[in-house]
C-alpha atoms as a PDB file:
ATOM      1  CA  UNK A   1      51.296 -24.401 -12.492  1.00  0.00           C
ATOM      2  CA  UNK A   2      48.116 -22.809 -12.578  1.00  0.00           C
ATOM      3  CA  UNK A   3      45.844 -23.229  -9.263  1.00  0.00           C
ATOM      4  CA  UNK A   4      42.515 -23.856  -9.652  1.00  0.00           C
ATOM      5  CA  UNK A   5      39.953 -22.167  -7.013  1.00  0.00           C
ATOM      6  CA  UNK A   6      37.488 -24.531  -5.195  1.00  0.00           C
ATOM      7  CA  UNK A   7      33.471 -23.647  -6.054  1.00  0.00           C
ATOM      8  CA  UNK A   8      32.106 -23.506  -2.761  1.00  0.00           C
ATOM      9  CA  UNK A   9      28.359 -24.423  -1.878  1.00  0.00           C
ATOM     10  CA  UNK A  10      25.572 -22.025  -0.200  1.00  0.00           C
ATOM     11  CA  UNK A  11      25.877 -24.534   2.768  1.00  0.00           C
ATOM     12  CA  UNK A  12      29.922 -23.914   3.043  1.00  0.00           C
ATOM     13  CA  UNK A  13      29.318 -20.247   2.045  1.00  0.00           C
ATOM     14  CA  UNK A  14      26.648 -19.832   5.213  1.00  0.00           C
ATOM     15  CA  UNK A  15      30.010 -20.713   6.935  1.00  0.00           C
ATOM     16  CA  UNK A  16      31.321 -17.544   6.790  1.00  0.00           C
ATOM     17  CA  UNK A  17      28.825 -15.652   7.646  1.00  0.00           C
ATOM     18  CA  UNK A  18      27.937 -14.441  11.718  1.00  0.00           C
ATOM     19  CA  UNK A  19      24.679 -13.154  12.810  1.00  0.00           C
ATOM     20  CA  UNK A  20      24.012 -10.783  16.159  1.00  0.00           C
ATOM     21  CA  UNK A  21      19.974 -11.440  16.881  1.00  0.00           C
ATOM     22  CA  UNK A  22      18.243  -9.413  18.411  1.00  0.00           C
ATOM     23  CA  UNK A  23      15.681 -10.749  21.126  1.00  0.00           C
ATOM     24  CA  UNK A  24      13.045  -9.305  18.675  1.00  0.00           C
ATOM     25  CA  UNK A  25      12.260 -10.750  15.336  1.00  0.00           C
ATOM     26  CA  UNK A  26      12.285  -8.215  12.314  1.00  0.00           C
ATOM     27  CA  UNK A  27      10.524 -10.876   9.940  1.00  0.00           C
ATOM     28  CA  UNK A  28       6.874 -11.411  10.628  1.00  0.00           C
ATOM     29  CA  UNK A  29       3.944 -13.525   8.812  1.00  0.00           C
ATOM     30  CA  UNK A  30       1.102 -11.453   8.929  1.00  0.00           C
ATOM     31  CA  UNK A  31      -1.723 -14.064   9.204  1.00  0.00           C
ATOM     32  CA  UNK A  32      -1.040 -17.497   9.909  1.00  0.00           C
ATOM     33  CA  UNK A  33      -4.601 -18.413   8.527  1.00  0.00           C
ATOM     34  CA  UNK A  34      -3.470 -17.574   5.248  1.00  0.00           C
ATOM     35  CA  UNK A  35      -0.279 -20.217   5.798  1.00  0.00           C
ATOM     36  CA  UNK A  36      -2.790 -22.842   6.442  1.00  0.00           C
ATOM     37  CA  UNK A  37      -5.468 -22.243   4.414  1.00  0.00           C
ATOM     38  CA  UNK A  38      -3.982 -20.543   1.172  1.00  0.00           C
ATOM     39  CA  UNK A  39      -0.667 -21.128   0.205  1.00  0.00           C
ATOM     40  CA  UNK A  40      -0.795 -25.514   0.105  1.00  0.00           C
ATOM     41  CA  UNK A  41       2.973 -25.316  -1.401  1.00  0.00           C
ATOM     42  CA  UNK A  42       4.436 -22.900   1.230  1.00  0.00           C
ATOM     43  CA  UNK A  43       6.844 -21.496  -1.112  1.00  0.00           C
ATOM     44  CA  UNK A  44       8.528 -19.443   1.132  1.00  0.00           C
ATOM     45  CA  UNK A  45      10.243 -22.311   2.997  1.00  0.00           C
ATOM     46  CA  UNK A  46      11.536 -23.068  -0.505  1.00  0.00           C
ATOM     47  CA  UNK A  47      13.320 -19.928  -1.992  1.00  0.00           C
ATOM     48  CA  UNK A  48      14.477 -18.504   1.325  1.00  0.00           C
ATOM     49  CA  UNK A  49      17.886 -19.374   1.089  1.00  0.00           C
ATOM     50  CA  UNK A  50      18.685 -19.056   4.320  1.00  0.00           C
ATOM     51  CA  UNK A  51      15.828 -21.654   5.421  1.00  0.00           C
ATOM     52  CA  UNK A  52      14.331 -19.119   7.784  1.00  0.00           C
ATOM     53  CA  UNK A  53      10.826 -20.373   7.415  1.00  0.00           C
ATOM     54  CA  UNK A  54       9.973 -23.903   8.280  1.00  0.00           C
ATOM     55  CA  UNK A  55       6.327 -25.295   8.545  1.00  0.00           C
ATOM     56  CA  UNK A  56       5.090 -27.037  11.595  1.00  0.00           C
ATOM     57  CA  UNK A  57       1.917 -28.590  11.947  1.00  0.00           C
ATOM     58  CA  UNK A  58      -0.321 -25.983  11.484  1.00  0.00           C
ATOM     59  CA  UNK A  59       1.963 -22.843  12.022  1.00  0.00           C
ATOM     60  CA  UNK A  60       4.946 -21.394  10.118  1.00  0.00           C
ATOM     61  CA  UNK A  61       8.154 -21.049  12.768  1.00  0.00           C
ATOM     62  CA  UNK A  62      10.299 -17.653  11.495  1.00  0.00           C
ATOM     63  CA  UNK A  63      13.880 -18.484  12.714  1.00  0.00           C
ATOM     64  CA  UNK A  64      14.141 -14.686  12.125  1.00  0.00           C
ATOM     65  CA  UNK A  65      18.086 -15.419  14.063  1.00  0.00           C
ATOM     66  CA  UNK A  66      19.426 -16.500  10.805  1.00  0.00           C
ATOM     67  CA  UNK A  67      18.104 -14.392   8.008  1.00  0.00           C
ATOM     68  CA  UNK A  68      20.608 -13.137   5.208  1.00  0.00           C
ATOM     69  CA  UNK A  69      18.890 -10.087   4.787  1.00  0.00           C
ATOM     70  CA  UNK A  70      18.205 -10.880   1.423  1.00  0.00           C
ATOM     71  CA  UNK A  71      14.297  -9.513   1.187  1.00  0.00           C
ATOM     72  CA  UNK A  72      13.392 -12.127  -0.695  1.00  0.00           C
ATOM     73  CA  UNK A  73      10.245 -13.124   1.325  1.00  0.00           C
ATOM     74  CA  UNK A  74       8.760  -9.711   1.274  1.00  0.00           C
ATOM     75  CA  UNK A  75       8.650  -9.947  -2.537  1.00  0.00           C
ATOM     76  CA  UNK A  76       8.744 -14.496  -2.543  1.00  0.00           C
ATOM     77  CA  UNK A  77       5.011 -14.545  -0.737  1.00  0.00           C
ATOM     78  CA  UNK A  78       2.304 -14.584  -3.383  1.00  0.00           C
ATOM     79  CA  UNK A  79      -0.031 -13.299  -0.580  1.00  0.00           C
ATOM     80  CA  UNK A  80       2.456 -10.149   0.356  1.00  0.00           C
ATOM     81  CA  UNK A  81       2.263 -11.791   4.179  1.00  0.00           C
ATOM     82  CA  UNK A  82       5.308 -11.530   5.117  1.00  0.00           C
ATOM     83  CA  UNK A  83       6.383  -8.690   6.457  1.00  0.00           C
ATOM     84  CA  UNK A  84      10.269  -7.461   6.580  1.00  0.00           C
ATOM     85  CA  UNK A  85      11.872  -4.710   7.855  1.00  0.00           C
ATOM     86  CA  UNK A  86      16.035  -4.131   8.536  1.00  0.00           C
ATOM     87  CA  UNK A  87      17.147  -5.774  12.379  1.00  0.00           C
ATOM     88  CA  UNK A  88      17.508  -2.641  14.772  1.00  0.00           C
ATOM     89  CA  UNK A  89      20.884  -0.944  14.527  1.00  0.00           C
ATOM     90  CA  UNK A  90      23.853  -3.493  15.554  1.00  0.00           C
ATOM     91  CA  UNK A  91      21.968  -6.341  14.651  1.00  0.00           C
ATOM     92  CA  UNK A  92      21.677  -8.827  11.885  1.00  0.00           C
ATOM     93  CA  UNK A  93      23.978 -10.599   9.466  1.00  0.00           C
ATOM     94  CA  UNK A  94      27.508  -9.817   9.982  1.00  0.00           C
ATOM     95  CA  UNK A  95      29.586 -10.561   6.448  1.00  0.00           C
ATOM     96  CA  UNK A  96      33.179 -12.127   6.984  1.00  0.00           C
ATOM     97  CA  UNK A  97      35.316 -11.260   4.285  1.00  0.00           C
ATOM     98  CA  UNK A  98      37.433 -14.489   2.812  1.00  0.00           C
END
């Protein structure tokens, strides 16, 4: 009998993952003005696949504590203002193998 493997979601995939945050956030939006006034779509709380960015009134809120690591807002924001640099030794994503 041949076993079939189960396709997993990113949702069930985020599972497996572990993050150690540091008090400090390595992801920062340059100038919330631009957030507000520029970017109507906020495309960056679309293709961040971790769902790091969410917008909030009038202000975007960086839940820097979960970010994959991925980079893909620094090159995502089509007004370069985000700005990403690696977590401080120790911290950041922690990949589980399974």
């Amino acid at each position: 009998m041949s076993e079939t493997k189960k396709e997993h979601t990113i949702e069930e995939k985020q599972y497996l993952v572990r993050f150690n945050a540091d008090t400090k956030s390595h992801l920062t939006v340059l100038d919330s003005d631009i957030c507000l006034t520029k970017c109507p779509d906020k495309v960056c709380t679309i293709f961040c696949p971790a769902e790091v960015y969410k917008w909030e009134n009038i202000r975007m809120h960086v839940g820097y504590e979960g970010c994959h690591e991925c980079g893909s807002c620094r090159i995502g924001c089509p007004h370069q203002n985000i700005k990403w640099e690696y977590p401080k030794g120790g911290h950041g994503i922690i990949f589980r193998l399974g």
